[in-house]
C-alpha atoms as a PDB file:
ATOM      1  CA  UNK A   1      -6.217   3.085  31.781  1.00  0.00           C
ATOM      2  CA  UNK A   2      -6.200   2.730  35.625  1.00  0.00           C
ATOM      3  CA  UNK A   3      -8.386  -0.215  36.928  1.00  0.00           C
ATOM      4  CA  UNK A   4      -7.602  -2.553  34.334  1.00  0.00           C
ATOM      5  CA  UNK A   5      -4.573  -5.497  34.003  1.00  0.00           C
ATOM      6  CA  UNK A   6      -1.011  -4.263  32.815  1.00  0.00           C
ATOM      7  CA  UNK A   7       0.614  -6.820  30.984  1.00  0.00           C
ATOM      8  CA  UNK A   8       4.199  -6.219  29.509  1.00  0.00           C
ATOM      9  CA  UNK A   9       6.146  -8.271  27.276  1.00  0.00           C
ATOM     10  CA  UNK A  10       9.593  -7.964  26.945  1.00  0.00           C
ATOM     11  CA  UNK A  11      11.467  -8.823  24.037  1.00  0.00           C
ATOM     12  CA  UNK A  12      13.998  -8.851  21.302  1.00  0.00           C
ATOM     13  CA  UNK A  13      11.087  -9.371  18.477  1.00  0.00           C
ATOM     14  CA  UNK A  14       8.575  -6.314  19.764  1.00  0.00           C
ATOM     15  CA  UNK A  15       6.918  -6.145  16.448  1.00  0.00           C
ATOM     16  CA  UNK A  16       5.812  -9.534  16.427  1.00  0.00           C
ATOM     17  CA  UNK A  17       4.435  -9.391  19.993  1.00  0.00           C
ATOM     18  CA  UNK A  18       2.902  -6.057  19.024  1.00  0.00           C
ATOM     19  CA  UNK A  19       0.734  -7.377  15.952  1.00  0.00           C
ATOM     20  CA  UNK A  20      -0.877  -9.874  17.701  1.00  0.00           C
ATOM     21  CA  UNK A  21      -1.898  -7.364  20.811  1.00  0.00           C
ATOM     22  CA  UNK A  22      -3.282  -5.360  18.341  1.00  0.00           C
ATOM     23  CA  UNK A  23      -5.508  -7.842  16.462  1.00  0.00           C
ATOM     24  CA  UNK A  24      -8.973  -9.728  17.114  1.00  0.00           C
ATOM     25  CA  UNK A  25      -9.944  -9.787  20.316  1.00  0.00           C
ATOM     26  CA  UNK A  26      -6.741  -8.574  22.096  1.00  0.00           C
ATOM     27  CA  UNK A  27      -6.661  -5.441  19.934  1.00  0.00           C
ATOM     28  CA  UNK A  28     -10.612  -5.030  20.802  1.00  0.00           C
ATOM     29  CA  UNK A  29      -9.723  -5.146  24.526  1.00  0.00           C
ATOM     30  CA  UNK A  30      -6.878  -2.712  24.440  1.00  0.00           C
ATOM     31  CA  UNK A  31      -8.775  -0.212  22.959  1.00  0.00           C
ATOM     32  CA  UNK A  32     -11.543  -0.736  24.850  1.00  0.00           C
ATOM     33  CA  UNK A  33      -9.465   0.442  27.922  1.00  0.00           C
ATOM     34  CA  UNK A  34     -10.113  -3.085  29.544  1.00  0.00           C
ATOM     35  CA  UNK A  35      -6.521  -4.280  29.087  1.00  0.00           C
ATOM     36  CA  UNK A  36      -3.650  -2.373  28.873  1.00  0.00           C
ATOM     37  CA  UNK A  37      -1.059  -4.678  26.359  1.00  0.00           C
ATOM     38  CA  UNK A  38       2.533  -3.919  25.113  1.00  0.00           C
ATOM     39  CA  UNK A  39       5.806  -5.062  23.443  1.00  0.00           C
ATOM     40  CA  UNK A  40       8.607  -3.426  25.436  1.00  0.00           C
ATOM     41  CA  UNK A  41      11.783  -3.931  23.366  1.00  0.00           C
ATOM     42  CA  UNK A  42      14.660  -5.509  25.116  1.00  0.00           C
ATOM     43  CA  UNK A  43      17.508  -4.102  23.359  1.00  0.00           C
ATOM     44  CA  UNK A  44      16.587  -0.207  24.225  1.00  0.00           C
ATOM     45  CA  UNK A  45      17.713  -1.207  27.909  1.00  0.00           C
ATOM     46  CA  UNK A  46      21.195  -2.405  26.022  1.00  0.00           C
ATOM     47  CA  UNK A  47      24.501  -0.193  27.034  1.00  0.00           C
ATOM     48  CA  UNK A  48      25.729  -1.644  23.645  1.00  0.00           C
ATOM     49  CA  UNK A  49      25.560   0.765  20.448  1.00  0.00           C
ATOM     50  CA  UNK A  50      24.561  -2.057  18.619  1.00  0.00           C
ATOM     51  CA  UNK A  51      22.080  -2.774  20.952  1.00  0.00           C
ATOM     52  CA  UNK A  52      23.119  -6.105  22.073  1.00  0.00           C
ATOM     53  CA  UNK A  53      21.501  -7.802  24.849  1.00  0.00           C
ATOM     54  CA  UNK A  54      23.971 -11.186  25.230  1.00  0.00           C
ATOM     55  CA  UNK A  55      27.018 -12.635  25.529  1.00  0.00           C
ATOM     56  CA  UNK A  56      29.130 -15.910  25.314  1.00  0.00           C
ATOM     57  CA  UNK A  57      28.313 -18.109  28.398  1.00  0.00           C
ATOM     58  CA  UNK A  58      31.141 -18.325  31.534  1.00  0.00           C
ATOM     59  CA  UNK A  59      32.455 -21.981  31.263  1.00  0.00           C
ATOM     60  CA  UNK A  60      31.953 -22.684  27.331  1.00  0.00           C
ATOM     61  CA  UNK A  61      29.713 -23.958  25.630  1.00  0.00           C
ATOM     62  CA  UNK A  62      27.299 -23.295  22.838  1.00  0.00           C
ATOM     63  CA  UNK A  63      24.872 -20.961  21.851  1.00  0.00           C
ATOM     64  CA  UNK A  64      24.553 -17.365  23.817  1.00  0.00           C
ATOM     65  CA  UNK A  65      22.633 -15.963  26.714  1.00  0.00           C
ATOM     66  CA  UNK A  66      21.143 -13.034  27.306  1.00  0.00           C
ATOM     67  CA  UNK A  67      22.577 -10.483  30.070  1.00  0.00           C
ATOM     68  CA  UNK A  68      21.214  -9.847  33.090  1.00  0.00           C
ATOM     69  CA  UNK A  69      21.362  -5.774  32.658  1.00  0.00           C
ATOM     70  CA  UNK A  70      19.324  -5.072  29.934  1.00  0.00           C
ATOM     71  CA  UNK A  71      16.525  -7.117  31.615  1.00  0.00           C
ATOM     72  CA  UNK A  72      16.775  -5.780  35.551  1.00  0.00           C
ATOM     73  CA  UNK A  73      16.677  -2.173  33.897  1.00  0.00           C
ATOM     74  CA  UNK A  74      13.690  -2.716  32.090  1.00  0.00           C
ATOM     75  CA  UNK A  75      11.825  -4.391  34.811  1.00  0.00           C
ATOM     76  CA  UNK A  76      12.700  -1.859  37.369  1.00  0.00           C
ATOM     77  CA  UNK A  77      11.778   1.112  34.738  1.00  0.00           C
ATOM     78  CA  UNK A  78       8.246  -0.884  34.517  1.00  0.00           C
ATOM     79  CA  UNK A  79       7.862  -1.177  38.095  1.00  0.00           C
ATOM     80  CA  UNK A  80       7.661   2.542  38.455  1.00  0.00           C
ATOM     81  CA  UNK A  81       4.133   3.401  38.299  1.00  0.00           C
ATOM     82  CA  UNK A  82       2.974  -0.261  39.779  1.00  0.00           C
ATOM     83  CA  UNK A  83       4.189  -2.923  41.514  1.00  0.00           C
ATOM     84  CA  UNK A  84       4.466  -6.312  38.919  1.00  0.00           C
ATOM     85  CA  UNK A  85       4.812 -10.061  38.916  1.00  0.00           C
ATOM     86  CA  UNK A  86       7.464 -10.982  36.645  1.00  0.00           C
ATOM     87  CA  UNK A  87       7.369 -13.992  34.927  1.00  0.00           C
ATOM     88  CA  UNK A  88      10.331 -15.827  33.092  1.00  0.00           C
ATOM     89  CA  UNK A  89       8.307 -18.174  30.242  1.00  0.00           C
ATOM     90  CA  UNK A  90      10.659 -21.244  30.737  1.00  0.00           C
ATOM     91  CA  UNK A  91      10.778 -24.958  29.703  1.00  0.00           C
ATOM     92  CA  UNK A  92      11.775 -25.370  33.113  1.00  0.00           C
ATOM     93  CA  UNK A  93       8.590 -23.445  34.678  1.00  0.00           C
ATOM     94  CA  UNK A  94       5.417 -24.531  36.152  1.00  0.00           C
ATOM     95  CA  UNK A  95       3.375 -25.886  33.077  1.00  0.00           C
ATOM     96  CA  UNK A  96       0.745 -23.262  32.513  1.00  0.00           C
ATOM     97  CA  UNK A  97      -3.204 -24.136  32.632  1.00  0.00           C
ATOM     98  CA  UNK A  98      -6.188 -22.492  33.400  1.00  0.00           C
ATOM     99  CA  UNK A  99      -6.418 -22.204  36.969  1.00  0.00           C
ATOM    100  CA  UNK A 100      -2.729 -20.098  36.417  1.00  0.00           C
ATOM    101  CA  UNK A 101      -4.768 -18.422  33.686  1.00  0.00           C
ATOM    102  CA  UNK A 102      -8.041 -16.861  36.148  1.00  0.00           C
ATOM    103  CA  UNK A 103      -5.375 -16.446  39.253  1.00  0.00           C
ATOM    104  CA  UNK A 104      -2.651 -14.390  36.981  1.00  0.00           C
ATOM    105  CA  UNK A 105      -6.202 -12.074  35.473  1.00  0.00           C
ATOM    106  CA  UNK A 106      -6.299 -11.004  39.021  1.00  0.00           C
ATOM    107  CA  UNK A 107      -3.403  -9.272  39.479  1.00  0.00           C
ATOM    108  CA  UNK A 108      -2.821  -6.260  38.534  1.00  0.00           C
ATOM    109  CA  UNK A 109       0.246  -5.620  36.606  1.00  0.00           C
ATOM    110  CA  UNK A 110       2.040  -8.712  34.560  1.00  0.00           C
ATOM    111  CA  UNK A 111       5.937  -8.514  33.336  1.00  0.00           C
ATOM    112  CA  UNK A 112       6.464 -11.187  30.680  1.00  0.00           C
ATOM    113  CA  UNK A 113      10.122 -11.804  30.115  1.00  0.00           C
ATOM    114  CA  UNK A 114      10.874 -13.779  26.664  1.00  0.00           C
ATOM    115  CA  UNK A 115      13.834 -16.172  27.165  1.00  0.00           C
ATOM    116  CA  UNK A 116      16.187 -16.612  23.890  1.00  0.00           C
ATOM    117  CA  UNK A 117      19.336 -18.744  22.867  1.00  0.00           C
ATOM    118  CA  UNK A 118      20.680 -20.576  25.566  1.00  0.00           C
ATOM    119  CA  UNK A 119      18.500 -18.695  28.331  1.00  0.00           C
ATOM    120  CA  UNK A 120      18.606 -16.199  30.639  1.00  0.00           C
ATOM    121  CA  UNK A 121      21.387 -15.251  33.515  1.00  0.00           C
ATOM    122  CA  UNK A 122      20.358 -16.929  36.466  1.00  0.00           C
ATOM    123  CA  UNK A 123      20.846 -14.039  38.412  1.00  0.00           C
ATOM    124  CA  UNK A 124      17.759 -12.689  36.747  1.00  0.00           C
ATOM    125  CA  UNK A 125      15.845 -16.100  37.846  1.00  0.00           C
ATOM    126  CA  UNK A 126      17.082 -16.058  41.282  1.00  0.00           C
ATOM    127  CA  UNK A 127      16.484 -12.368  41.886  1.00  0.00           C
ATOM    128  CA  UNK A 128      14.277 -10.806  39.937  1.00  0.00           C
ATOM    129  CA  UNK A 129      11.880 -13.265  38.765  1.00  0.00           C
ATOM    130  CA  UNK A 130       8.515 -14.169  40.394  1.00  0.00           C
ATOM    131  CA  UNK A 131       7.750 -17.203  39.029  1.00  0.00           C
ATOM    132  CA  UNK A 132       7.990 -18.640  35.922  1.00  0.00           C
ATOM    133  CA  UNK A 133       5.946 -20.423  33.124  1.00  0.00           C
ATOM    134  CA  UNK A 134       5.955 -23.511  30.827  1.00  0.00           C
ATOM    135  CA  UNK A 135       3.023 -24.517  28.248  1.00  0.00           C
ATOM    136  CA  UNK A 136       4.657 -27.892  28.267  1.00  0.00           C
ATOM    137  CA  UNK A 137       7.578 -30.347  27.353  1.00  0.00           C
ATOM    138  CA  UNK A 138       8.806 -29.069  24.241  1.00  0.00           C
ATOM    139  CA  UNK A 139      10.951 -26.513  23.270  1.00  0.00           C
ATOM    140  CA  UNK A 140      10.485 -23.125  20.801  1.00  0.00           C
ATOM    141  CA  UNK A 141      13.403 -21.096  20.088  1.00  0.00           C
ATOM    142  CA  UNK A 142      11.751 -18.145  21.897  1.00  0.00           C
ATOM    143  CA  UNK A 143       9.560 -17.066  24.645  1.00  0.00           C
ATOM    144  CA  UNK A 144       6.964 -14.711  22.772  1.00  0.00           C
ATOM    145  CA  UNK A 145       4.740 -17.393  21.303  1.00  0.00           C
ATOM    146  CA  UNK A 146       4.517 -18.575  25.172  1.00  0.00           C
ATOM    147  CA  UNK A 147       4.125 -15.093  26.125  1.00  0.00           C
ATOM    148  CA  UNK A 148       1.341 -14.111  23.951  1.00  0.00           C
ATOM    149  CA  UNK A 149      -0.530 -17.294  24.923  1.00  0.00           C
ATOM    150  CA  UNK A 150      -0.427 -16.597  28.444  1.00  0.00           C
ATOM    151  CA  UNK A 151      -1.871 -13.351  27.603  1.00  0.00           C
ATOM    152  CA  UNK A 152      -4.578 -14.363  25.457  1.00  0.00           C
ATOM    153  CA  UNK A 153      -5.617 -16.781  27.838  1.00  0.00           C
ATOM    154  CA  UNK A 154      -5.600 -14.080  30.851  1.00  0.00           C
ATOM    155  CA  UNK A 155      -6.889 -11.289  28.753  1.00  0.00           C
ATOM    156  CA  UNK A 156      -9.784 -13.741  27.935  1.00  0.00           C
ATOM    157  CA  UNK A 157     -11.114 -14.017  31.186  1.00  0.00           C
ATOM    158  CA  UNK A 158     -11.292 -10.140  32.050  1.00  0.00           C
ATOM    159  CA  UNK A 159     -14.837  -8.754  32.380  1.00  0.00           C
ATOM    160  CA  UNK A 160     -16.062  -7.214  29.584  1.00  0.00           C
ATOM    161  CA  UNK A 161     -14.050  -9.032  26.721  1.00  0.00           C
ATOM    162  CA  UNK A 162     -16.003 -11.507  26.187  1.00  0.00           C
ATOM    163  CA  UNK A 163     -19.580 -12.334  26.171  1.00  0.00           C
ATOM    164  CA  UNK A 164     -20.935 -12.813  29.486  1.00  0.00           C
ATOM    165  CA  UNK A 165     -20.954 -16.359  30.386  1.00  0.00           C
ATOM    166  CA  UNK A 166     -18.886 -17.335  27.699  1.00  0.00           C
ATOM    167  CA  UNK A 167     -15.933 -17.726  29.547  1.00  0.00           C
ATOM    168  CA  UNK A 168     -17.169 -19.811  32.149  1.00  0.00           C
ATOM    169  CA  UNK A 169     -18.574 -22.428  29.063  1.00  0.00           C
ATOM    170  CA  UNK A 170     -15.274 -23.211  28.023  1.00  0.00           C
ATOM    171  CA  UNK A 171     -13.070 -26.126  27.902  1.00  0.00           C
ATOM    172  CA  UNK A 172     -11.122 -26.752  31.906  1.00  0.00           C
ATOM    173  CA  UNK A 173     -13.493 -24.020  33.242  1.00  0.00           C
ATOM    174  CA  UNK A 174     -14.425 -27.299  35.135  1.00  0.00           C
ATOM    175  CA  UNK A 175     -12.054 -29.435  34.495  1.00  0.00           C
ATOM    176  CA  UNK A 176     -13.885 -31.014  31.426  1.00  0.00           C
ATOM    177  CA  UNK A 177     -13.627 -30.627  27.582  1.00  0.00           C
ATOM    178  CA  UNK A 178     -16.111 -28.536  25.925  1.00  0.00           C
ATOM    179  CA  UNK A 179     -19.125 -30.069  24.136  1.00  0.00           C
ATOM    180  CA  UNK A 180     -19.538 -30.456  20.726  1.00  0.00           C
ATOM    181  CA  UNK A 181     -20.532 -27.384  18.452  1.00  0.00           C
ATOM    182  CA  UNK A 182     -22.587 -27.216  15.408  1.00  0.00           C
ATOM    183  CA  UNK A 183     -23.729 -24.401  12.831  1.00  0.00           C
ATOM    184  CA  UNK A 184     -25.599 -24.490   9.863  1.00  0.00           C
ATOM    185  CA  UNK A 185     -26.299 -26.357   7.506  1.00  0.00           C
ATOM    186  CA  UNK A 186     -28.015 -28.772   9.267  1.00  0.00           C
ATOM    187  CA  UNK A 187     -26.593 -31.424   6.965  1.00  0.00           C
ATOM    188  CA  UNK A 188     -23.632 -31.538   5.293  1.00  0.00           C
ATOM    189  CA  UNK A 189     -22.489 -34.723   3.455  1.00  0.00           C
ATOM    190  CA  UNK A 190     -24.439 -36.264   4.866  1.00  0.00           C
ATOM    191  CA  UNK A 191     -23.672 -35.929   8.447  1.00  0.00           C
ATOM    192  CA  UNK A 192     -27.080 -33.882  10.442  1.00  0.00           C
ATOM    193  CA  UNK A 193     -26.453 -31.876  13.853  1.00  0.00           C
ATOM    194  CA  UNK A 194     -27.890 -34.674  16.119  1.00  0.00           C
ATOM    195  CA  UNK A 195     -31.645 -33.358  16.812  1.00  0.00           C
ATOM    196  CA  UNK A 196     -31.579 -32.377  20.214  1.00  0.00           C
ATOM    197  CA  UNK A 197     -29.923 -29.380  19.371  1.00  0.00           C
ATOM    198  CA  UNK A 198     -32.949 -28.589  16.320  1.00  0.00           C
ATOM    199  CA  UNK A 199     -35.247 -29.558  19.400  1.00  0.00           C
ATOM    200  CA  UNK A 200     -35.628 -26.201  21.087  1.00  0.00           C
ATOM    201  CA  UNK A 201     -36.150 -27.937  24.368  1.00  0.00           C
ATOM    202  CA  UNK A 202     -33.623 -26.487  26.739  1.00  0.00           C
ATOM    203  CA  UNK A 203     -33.385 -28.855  29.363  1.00  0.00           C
ATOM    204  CA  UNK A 204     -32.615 -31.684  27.052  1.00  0.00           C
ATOM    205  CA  UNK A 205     -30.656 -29.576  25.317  1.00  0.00           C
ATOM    206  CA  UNK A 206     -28.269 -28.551  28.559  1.00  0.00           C
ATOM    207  CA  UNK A 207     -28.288 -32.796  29.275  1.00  0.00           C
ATOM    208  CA  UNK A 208     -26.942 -33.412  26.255  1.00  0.00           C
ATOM    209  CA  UNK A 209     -24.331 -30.941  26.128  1.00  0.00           C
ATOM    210  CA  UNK A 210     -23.179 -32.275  29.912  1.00  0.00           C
ATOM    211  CA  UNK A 211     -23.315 -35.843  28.519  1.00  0.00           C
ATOM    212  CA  UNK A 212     -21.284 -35.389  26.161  1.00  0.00           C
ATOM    213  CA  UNK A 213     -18.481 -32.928  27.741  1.00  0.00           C
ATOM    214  CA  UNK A 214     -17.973 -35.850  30.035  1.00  0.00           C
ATOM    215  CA  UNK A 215     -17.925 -38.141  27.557  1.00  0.00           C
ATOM    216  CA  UNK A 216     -15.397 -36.119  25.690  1.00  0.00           C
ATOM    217  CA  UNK A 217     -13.414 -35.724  28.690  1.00  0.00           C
ATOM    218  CA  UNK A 218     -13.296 -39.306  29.595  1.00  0.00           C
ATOM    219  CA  UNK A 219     -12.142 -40.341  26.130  1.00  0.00           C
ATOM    220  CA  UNK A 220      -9.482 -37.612  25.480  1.00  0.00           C
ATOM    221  CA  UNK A 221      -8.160 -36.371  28.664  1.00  0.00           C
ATOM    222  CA  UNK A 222      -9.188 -39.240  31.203  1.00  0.00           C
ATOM    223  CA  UNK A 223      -6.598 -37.411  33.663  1.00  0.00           C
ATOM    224  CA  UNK A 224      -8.694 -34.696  33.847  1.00  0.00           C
ATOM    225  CA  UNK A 225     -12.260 -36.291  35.303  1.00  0.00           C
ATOM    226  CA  UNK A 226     -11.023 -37.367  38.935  1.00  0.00           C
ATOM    227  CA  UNK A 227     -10.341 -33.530  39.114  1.00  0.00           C
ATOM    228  CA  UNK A 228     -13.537 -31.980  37.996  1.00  0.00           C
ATOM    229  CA  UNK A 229     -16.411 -30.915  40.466  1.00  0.00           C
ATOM    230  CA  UNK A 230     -19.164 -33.826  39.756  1.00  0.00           C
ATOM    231  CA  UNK A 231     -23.121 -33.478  40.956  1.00  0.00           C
ATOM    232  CA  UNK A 232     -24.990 -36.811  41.498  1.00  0.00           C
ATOM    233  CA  UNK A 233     -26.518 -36.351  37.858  1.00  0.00           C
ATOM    234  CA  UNK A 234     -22.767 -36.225  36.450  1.00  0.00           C
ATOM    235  CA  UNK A 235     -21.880 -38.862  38.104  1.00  0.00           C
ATOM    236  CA  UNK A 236     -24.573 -40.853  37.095  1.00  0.00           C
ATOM    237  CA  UNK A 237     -23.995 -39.610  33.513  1.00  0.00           C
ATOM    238  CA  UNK A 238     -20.077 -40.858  34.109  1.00  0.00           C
ATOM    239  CA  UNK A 239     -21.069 -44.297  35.167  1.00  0.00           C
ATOM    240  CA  UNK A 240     -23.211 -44.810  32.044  1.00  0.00           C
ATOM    241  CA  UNK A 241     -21.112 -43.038  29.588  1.00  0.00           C
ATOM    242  CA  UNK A 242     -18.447 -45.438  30.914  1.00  0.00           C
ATOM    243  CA  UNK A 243     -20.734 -48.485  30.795  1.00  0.00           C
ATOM    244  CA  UNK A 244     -21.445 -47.623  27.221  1.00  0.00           C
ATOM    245  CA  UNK A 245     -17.840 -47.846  26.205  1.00  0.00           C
ATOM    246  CA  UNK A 246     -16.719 -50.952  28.163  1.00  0.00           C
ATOM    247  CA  UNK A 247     -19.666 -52.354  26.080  1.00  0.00           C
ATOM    248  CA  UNK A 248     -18.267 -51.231  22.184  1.00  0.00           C
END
């Protein structure tokens, strides 16, 4: 599998990592030799016979956090064959988008690390870890959901696992929502697909579709639209979508 991104995930939970690399399009991308996925458990890096991989935190307190041992050894066993980022998924870490997404699917080797209980040693933040990760202000009681979002959203963008151009269609490709989709039936209850899209005329079509990105964008995620890459026609589309809803 040389050539293509090595992500690791280490955990406590590898089985639940491990079914979701090996499902949909993840699974399809593994064994298509584009990505190279996998749940590296944790606790095989223990010096514990019961495997354990934390302890009772210097100073009191509550909860537990995890050692620093277990998690050094396993990086620097996965380091072997390639050089890796490491990256601690953290409430405290840079909040993850999709600019983090296309610059992390150019690198060649990932390390995921999947905080628990009350955390991680710091050592392992202030001397083994690359960066780290947040997908926002809130709080789950482990790292692998963040872990496996990161890589679905990396894998994603790796030629060859999806359809060409899809990608690059998406929601904050450009820093603007997606358009609206419809399928069949054309009607349903009572609400049509709005005819433009029954019109077959492309260039209407691709008009529409900008229109109403932006004016997705604009109503949902205003923050986003000073950031996003505007040609005179989108900015002429802006200033009437705007004009439209100063109006209503």
């Amino acid at each position: 599998m040389t050539g293509c991104l090595k992500i690791d995930i280490l955990t406590i939970f590898p089985e639940m990592v491990q079914t979701y690399l090996r499902t949909s399009i993840l699974g399809r991308a593994v064994d298509r030799s584009l990505l190279q996925a996998q749940a590296v458990d944790l606790r095989k890096y223990s010096t514990d016979r019961h495997g354990k991989v934390d302890d009772y935190p210097y100073g009191g307190g509550h909860g537990m956090v995890m050692c620093p041992g277990p998690i050094f050894d396993a990086v620097t066993e996965l380091r072997k064959d390639s050089e890796a980022t490491v990256i601690l998924m953290s409430p405290g870490g840079k909040t993850f988008d999709q600019a983090a997404a296309r610059e992390l699917s150019g690198l060649p080797h990932l390390v995921l690390i999947c905080g628990h209980y009350e955390g991680v040693d710091e050592r392992v933040r202030e001397h083994l870890v690359d960066r780290e990760v947040s997908l926002g202000d809130f709080i789950l009681t482990g790292g692998e959901l963040a872990a496996l979002a990161v890589t679905d959203a990396v894998a994603r963008l790796l030629p060859g696992v999806l359809a060409e151009d899809s990608a690059r269609e998406e929601s904050f490709e450009e820093f603007l929502l997606e358009y609206p989709q419809y399928t069949r039936p054309q009607e349903y209850m009572g609400w049509r697909v709005p005819e433009v899209l029954l019109s077959g005329h492309h260039a209407e079509i691709r008009r529409w579709r900008r229109r109403e990105a932006i004016r997705r964008t604009l109503n949902l995620r205003p923050d986003l639209i000073g950031r996003a890459g505007f040609s005179e026609e989108d900015a002429q589309i802006l200033a009437e979508v705007r004009k439209i809803a100063n109006a209503s």
